[in-house]
N, C-alpha and C. Protein backbone atom coordinates (compact mmCIF):
# COMPACT_ATOMS: atom_id res chain seq x y z
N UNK A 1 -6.00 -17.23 3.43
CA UNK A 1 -4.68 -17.84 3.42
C UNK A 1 -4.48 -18.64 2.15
N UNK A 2 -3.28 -18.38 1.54
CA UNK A 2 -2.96 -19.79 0.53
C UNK A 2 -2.55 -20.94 0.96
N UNK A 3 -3.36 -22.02 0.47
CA UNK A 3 -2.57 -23.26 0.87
C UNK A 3 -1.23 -23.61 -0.23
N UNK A 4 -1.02 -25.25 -0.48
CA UNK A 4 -0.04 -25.35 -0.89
C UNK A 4 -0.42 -25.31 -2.32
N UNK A 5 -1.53 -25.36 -2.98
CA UNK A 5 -1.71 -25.70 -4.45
C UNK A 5 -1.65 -24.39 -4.92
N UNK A 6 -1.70 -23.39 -4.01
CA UNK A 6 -1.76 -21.95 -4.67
C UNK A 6 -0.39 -20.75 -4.50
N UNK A 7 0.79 -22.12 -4.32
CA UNK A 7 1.96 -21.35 -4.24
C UNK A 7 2.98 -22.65 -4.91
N UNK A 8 3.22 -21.89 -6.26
CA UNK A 8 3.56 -22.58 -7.50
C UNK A 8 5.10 -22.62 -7.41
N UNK A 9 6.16 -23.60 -7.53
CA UNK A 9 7.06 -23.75 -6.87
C UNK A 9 8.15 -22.55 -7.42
N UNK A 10 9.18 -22.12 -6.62
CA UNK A 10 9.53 -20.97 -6.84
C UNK A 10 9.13 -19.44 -6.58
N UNK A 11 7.86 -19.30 -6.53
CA UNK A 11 7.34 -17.86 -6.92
C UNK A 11 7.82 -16.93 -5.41
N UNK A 12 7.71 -15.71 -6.02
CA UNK A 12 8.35 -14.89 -5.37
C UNK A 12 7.67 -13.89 -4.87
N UNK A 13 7.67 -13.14 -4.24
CA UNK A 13 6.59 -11.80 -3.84
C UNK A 13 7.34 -10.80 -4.37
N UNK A 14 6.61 -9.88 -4.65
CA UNK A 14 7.07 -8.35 -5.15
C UNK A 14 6.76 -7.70 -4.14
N UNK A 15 7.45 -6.71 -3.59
CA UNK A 15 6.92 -5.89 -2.48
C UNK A 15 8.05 -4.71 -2.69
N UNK A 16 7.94 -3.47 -1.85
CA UNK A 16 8.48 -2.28 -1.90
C UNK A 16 9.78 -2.89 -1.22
N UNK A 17 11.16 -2.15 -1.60
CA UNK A 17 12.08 -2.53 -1.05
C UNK A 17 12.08 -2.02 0.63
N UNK A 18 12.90 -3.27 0.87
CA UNK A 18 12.62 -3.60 2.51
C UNK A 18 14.32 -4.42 2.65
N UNK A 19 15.04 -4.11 2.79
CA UNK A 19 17.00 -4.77 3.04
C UNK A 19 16.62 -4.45 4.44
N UNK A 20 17.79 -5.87 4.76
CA UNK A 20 18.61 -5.68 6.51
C UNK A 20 18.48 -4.53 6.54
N UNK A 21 17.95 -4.57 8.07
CA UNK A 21 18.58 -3.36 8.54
C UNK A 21 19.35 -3.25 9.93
N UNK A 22 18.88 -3.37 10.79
CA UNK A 22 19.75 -3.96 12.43
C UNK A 22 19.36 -3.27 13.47
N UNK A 23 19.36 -4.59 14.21
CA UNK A 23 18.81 -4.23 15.94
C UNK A 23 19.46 -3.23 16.40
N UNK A 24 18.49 -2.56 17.08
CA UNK A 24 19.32 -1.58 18.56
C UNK A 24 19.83 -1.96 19.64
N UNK A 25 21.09 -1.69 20.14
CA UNK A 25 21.55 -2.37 21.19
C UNK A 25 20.50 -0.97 21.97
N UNK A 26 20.31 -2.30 22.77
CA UNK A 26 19.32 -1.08 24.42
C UNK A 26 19.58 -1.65 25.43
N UNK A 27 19.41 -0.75 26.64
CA UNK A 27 20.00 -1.17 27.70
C UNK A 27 18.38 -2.63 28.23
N UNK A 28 18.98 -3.43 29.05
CA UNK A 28 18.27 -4.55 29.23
C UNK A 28 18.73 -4.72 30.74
N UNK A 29 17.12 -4.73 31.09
CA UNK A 29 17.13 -5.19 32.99
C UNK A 29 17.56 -6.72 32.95
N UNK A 30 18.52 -6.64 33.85
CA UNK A 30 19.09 -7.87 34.67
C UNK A 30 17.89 -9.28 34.43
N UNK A 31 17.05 -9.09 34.72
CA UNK A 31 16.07 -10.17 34.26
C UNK A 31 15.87 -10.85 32.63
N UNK A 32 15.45 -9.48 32.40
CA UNK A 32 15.43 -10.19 30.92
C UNK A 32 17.11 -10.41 30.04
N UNK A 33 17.62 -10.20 30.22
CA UNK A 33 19.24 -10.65 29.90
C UNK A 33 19.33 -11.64 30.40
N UNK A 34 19.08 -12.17 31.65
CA UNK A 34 19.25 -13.48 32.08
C UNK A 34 18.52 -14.62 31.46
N UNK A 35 17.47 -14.11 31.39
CA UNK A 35 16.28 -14.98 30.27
C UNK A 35 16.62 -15.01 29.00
N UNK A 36 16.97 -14.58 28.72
CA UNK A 36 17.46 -14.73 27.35
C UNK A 36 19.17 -15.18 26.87
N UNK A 37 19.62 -15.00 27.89
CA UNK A 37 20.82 -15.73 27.77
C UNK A 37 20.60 -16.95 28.41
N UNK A 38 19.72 -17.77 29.18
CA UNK A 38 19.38 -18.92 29.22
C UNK A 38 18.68 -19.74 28.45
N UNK A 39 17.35 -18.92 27.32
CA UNK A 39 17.36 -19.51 26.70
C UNK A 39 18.40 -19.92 25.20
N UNK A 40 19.06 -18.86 25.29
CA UNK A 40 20.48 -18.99 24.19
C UNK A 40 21.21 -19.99 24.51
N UNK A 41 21.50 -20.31 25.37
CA UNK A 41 22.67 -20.95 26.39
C UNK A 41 22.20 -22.76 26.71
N UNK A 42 20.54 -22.56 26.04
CA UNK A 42 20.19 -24.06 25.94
C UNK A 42 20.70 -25.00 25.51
N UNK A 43 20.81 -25.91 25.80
CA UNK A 43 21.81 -27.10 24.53
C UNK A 43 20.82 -28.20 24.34
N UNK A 44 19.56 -28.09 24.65
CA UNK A 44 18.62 -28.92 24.04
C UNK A 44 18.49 -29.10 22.67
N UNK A 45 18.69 -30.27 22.09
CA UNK A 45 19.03 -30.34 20.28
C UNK A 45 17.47 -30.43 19.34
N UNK A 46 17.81 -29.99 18.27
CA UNK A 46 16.60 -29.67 17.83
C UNK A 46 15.93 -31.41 17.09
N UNK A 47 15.30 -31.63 18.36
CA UNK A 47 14.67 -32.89 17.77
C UNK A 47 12.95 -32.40 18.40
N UNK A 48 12.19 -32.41 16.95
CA UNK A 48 10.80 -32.34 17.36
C UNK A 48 10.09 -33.55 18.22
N UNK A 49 9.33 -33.40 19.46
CA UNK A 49 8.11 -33.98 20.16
C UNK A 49 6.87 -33.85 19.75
N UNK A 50 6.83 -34.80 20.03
CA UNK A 50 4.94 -34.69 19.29
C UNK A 50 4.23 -36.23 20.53
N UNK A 51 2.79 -34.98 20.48
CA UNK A 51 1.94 -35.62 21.77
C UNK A 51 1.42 -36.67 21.21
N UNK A 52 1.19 -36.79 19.33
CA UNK A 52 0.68 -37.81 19.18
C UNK A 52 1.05 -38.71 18.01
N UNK A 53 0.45 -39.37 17.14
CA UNK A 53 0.79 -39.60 16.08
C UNK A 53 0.34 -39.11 14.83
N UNK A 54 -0.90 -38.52 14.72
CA UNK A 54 -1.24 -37.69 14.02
C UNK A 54 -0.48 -36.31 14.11
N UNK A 55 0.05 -35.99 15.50
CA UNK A 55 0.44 -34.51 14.89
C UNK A 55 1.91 -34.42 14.44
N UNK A 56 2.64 -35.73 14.88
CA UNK A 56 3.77 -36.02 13.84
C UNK A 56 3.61 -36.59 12.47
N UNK A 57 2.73 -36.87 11.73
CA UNK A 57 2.43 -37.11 10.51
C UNK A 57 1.95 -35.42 9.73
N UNK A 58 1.22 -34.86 10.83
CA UNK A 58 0.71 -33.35 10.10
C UNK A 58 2.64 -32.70 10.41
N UNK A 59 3.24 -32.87 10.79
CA UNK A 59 4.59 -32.25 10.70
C UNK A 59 5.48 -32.50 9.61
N UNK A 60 5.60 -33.89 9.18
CA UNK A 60 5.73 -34.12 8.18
C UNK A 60 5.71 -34.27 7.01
N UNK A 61 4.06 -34.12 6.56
CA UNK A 61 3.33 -33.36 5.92
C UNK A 61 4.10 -31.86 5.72
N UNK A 62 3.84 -31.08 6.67
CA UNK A 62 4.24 -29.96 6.57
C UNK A 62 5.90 -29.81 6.16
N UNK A 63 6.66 -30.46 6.67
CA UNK A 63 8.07 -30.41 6.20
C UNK A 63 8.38 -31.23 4.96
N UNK A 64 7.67 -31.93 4.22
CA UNK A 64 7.76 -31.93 2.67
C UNK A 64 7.74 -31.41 2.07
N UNK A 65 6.44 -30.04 1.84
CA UNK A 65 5.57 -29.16 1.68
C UNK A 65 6.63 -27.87 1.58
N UNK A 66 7.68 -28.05 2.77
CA UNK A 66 8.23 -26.81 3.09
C UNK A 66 9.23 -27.01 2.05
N UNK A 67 9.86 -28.16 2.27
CA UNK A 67 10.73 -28.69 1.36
C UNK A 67 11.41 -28.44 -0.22
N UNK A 68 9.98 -28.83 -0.61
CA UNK A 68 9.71 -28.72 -2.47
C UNK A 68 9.53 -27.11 -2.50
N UNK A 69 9.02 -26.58 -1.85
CA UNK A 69 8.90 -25.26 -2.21
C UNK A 69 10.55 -24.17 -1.89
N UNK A 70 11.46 -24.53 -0.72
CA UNK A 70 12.50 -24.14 -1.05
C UNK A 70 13.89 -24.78 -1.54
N UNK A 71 13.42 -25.79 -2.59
CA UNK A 71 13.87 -26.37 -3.48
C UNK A 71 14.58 -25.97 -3.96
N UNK A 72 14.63 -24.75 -4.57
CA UNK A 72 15.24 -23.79 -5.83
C UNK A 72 16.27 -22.96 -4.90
N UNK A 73 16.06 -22.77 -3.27
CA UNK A 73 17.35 -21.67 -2.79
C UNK A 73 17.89 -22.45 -2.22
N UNK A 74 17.69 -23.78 -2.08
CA UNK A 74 18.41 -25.10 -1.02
C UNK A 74 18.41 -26.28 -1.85
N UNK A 75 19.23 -26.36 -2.50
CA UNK A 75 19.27 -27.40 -3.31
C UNK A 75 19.46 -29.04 -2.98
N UNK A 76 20.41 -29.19 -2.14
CA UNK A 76 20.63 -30.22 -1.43
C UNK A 76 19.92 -30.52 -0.21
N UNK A 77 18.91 -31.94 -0.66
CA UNK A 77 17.73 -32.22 0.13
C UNK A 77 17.92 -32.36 1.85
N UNK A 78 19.43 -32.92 2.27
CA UNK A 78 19.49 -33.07 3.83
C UNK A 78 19.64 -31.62 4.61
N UNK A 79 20.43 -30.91 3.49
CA UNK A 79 20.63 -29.46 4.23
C UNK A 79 19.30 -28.77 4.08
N UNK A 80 18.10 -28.77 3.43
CA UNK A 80 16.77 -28.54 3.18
C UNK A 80 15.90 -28.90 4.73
N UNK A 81 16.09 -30.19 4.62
CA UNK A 81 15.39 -30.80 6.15
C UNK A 81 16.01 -30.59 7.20
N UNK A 82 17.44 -30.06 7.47
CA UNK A 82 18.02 -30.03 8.91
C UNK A 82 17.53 -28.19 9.08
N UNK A 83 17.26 -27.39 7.71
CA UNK A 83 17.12 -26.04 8.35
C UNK A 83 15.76 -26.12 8.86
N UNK A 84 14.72 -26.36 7.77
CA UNK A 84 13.29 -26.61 8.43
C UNK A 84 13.12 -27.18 9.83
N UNK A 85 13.77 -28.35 9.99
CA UNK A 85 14.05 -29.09 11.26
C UNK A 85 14.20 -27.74 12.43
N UNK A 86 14.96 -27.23 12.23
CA UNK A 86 15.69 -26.45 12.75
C UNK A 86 14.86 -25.03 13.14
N UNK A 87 14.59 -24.89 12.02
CA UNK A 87 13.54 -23.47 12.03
C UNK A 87 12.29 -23.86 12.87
N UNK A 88 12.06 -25.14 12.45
CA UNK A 88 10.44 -25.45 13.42
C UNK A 88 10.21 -25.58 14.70
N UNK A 89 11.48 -26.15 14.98
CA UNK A 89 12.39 -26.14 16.34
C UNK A 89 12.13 -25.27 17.28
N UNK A 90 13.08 -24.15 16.82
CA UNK A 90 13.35 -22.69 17.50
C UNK A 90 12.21 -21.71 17.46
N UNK A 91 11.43 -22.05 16.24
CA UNK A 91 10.06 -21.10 16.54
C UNK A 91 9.12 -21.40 17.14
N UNK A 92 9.08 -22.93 17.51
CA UNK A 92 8.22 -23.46 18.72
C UNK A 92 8.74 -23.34 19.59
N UNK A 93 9.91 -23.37 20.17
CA UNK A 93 10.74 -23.13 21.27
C UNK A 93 10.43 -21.71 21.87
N UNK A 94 10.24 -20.77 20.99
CA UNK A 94 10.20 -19.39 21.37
C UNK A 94 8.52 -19.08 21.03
N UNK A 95 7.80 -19.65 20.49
CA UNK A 95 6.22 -19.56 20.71
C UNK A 95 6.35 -18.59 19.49
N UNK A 96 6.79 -18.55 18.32
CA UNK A 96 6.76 -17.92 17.24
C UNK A 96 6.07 -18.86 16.31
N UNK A 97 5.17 -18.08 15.27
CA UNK A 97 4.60 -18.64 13.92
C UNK A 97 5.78 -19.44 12.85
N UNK A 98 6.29 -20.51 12.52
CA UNK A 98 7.14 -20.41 11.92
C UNK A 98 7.04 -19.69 10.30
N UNK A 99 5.89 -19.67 10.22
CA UNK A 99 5.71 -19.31 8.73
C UNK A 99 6.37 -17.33 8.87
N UNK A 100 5.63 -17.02 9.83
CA UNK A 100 6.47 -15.70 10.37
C UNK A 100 8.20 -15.50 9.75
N UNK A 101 8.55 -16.44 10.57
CA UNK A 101 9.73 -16.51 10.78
C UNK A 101 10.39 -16.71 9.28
N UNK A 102 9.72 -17.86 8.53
CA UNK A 102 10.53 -17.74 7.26
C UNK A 102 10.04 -16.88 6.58
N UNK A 103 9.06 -16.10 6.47
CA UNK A 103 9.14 -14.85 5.86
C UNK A 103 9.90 -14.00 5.78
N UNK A 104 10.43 -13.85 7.23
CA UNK A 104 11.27 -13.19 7.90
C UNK A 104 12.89 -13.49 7.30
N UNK A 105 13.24 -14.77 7.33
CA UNK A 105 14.29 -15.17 6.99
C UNK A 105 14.32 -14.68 5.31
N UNK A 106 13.12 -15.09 4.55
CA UNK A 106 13.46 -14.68 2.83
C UNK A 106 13.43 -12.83 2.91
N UNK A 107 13.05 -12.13 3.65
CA UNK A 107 13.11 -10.62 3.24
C UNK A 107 14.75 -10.39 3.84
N UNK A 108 15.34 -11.02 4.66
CA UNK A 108 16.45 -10.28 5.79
C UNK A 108 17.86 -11.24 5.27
N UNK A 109 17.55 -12.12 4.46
CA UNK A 109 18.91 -13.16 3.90
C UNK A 109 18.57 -14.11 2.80
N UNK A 110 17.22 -13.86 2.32
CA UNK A 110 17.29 -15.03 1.29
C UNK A 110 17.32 -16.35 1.77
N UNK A 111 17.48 -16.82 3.02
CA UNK A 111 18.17 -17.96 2.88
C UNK A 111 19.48 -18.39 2.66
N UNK A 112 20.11 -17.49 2.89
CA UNK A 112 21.70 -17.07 2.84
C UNK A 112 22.27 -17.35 3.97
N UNK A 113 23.30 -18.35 4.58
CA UNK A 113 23.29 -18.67 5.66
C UNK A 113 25.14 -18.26 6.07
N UNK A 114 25.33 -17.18 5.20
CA UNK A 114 26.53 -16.77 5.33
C UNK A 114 26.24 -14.80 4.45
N UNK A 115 25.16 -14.66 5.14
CA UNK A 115 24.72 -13.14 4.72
C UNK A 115 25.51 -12.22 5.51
N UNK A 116 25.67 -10.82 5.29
CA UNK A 116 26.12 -10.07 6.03
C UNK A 116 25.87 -8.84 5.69
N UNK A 117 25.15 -7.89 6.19
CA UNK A 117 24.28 -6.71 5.70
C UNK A 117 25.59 -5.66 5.81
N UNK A 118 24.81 -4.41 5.47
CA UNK A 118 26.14 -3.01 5.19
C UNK A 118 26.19 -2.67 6.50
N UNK A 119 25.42 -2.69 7.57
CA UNK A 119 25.03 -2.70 8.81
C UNK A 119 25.94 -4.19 10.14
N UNK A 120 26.53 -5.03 9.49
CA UNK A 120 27.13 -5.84 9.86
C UNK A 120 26.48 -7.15 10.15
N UNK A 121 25.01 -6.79 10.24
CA UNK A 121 24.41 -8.28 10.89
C UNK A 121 24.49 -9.31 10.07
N UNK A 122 24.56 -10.91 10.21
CA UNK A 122 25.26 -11.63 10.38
C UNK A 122 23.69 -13.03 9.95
N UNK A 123 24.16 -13.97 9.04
CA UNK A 123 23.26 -15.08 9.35
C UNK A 123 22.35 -15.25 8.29
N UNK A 124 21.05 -16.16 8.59
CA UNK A 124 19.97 -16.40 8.00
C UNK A 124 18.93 -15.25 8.58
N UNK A 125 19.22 -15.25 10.05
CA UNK A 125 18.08 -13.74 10.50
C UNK A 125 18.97 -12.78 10.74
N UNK A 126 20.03 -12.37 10.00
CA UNK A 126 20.64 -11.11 10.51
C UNK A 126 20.85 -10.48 11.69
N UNK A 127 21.41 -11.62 12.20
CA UNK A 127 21.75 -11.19 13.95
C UNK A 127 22.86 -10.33 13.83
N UNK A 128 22.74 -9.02 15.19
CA UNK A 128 23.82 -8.02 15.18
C UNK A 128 24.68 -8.58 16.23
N UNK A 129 25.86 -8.63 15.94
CA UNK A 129 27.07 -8.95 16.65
C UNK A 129 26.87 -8.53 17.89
N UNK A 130 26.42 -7.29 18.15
CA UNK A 130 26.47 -7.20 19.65
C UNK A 130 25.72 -8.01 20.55
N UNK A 131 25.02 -8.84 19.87
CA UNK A 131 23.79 -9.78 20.87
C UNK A 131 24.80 -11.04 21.72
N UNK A 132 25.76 -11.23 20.69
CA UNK A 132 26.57 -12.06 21.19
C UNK A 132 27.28 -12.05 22.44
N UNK A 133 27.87 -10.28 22.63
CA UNK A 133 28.04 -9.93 23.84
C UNK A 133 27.30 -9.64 24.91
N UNK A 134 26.19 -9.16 24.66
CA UNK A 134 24.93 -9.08 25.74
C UNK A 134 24.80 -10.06 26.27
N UNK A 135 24.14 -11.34 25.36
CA UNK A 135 23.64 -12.71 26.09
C UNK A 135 24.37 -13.80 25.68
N UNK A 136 25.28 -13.45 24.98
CA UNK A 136 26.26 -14.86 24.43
C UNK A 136 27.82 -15.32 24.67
N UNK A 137 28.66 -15.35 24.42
CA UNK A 137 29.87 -15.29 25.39
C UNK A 137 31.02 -14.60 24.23
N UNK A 138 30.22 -13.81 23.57
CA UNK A 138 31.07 -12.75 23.19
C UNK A 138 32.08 -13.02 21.71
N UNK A 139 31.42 -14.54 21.02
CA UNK A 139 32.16 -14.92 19.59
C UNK A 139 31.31 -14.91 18.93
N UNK A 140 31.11 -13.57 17.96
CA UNK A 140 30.09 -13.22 16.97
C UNK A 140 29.73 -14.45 15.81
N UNK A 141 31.53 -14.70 15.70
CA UNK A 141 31.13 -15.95 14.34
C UNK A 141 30.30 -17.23 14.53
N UNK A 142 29.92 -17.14 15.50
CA UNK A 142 28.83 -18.01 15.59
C UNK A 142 27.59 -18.08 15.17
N UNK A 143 27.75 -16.68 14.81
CA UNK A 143 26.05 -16.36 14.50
C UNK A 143 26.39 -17.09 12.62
N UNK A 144 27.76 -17.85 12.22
CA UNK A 144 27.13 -18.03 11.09
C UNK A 144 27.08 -19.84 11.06
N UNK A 145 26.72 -19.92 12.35
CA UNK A 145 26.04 -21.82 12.80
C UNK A 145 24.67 -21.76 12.28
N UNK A 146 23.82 -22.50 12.12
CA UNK A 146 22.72 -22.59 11.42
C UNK A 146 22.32 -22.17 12.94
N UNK A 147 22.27 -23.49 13.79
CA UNK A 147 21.00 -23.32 15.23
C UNK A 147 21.31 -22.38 15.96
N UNK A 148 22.72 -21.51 16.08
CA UNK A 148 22.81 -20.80 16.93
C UNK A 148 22.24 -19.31 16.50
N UNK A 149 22.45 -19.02 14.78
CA UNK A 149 21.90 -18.29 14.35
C UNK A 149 20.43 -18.05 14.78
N UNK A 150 19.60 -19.08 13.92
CA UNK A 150 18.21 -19.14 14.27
C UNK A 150 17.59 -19.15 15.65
N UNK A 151 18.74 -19.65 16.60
CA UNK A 151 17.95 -19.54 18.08
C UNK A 151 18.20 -18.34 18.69
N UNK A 152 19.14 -17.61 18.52
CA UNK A 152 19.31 -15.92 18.70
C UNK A 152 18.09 -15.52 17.64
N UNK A 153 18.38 -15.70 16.19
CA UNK A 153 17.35 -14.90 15.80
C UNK A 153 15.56 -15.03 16.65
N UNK A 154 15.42 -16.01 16.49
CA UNK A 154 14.23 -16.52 17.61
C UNK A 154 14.05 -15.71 18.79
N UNK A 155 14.77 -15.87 19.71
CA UNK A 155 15.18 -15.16 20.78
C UNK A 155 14.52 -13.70 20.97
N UNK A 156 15.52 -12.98 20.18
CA UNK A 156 15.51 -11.72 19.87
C UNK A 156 13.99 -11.48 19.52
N UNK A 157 13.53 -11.62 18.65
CA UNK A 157 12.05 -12.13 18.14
C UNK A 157 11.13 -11.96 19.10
N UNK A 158 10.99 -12.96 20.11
CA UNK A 158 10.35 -12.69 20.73
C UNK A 158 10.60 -12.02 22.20
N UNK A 159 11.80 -11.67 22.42
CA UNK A 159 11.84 -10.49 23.02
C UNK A 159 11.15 -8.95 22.51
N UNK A 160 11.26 -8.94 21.22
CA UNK A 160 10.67 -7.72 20.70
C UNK A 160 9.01 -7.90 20.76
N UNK A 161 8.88 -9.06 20.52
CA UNK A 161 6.96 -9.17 20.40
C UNK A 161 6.89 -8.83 22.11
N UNK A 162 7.25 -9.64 23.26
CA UNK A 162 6.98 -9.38 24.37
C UNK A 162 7.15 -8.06 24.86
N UNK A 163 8.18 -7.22 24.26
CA UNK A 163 8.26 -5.56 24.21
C UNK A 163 7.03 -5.20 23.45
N UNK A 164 6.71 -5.56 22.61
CA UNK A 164 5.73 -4.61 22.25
C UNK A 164 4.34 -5.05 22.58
N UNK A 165 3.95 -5.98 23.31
CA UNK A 165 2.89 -6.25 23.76
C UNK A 165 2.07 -6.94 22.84
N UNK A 166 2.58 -7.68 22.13
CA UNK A 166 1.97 -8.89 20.73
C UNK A 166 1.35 -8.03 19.74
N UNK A 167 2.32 -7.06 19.24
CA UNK A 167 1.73 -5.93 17.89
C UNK A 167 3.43 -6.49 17.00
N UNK A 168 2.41 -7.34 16.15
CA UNK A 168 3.60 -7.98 15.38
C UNK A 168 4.07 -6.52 14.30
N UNK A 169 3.33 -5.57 13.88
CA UNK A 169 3.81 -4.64 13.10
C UNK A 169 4.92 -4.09 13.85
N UNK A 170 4.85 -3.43 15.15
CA UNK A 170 6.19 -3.01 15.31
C UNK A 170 7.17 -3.77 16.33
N UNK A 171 7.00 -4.95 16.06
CA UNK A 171 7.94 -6.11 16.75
C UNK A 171 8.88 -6.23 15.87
N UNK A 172 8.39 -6.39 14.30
CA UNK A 172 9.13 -6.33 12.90
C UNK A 172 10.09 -5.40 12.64
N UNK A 173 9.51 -4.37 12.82
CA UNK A 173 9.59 -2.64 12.81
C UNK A 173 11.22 -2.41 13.62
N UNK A 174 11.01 -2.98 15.02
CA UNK A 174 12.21 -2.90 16.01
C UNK A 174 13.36 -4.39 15.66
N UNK A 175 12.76 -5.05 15.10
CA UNK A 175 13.77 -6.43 14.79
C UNK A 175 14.76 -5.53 13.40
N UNK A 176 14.10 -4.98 12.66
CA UNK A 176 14.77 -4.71 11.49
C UNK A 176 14.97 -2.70 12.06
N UNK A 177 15.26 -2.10 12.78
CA UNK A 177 15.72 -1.09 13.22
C UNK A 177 14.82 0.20 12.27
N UNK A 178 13.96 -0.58 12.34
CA UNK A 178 13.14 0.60 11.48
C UNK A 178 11.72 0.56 12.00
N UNK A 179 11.55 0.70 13.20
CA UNK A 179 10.48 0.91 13.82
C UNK A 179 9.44 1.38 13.79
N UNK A 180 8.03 1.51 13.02
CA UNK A 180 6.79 2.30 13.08
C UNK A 180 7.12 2.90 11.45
N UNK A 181 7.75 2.56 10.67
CA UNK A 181 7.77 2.48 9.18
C UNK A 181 7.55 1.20 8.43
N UNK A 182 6.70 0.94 7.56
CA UNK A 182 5.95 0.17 6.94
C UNK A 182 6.33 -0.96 5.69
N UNK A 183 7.71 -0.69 4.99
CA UNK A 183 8.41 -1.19 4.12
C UNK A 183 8.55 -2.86 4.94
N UNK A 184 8.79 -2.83 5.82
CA UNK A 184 10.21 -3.83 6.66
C UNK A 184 8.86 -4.68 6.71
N UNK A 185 7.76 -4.47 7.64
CA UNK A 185 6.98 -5.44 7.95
C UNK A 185 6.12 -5.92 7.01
N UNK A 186 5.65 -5.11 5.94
CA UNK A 186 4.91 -5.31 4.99
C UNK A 186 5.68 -6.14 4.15
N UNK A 187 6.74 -6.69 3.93
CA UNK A 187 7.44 -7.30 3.30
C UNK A 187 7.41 -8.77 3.57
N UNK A 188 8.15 -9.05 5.12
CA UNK A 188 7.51 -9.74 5.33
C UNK A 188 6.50 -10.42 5.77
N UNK A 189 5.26 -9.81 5.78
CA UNK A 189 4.16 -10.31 5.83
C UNK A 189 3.62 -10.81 4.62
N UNK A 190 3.98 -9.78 3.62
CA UNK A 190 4.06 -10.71 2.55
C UNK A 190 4.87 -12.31 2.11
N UNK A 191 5.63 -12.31 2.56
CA UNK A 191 6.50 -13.34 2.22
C UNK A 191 6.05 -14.52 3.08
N UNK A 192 5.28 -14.12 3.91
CA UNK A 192 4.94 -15.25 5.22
C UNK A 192 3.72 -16.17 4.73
N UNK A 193 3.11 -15.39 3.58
CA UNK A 193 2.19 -16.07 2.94
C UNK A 193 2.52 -17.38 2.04
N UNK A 194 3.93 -17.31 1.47
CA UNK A 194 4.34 -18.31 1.28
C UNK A 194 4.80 -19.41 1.55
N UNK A 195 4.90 -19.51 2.99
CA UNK A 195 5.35 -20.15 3.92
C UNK A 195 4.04 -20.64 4.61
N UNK A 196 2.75 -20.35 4.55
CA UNK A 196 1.91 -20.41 5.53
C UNK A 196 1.43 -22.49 4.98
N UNK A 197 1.20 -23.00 5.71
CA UNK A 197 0.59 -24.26 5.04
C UNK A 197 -0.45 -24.78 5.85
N UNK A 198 -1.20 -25.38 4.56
CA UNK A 198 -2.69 -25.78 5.01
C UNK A 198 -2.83 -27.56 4.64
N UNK A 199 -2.99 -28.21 6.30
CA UNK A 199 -2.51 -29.24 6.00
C UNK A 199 -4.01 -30.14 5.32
N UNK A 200 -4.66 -29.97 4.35
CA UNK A 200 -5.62 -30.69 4.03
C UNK A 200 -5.90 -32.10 3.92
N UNK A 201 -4.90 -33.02 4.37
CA UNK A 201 -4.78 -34.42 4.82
C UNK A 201 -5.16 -34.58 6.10
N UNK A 202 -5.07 -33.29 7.06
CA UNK A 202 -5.42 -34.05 8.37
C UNK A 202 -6.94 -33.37 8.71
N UNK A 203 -7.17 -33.18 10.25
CA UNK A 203 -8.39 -33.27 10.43
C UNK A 203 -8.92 -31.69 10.65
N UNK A 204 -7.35 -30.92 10.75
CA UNK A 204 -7.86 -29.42 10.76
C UNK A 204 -6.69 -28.29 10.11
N UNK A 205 -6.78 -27.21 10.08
CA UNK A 205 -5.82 -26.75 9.28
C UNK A 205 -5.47 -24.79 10.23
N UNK A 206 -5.48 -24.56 9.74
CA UNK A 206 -3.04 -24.60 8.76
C UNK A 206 -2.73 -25.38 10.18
N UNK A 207 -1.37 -25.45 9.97
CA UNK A 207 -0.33 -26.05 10.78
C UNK A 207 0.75 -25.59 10.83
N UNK A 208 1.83 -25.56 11.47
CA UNK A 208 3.04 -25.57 11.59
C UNK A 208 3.13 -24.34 11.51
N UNK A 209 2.18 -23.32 11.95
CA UNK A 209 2.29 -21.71 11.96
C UNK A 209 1.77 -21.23 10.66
């Protein structure tokens, strides 16, 4: 893994091209639609808990860290800390890696929080409009809210890992509609490396996914 001294601010990954591509609408048993439109439908606000005081200091740590490094695509420092906030949030909420996740976010939008692929999806994770109608109450433009974005994208996420039985290659594969082809995930797996952090101030490491 790289920690933070070995990801020099800015740098970028090279990888084979890998663009949006978009979910499959599939049919979904009554159960899991319900589950997932409940957890969509949460209105719990994204304020992190922590069991102790050390592991809110290793969070903070980590959201500095996250900080300075997307410096250069988020320029303005409060809108910097409310997405991280936000992202750390929803990927603990949904039992996702966050470093995953922003990998995920730099291959599928940059960090673009008003993206919109040739495919239509929508956001920072390129949510497809139709999710809105499945589990949401049917107003797509929402998907260009920061938390509502990211907590659908989340969502979705790990609905696909729980479909595929925790094989993050084609969880990726089915998030980006390109299933069991190698571009999409290899991309961001690459990119997740930049995101990964190793908190060497505290007593054990990585953290925060």
């Amino acid at each position: 893994m790289l920690g933070a001294s070995a990801l020099p601010l800015g740098l970028s990954v090279v990888h084979a091209p890998a663009h949006a591509g978009a979910q499959l609408e599939e049919p979904l048993i009554d159960a899991v639609r319900n589950a997932l439109s409940a957890a969509i439908h949460s209105t719990s606000p994204p304020i992190p808990e922590f069991a102790s005081t050390e592991a809110r200091l290793a969070y903070l740590r980590w959201l500095g860290e996250m900080s300075e490094r997307l410096r250069r695509r988020k320029a303005d420092a409060r809108e910097r800390v409310e997405f991280l906030q936000t992202v750390w949030y929803e990927c603990k909420r949904a039992g996702l890696e966050v470093s995953l996740v922003l990998g995920l976010i730099q291959v599928e939008s940059n960090f673009r929080k008003f993206a919109v692929s040739s495919a239509g999806a929508r956001g920072y994770m390129q949510v497809m409009p139709f999710w809105t109608r499945v589990i949401g109450d049917g107003d797509s433009s929402k998907l260009f809210n920061m938390q509502t974005n990211l907590r659908f994208g989340c969502q979705i996420l790990r609905h696909y890992l729980d479909r595929e039985r925790g094989d993050l290659y084609m969880t990726l594969g089915r998030y980006n509609g390109s299933r069991g082809k190698s571009p999409y995930p290899n991309a961001v797996f690459a990119n997740q490396r930049l995101w990964t952090f190793t908190d060497r101030a505290g007593p054990s490491a990585p953290v925060a996914g």
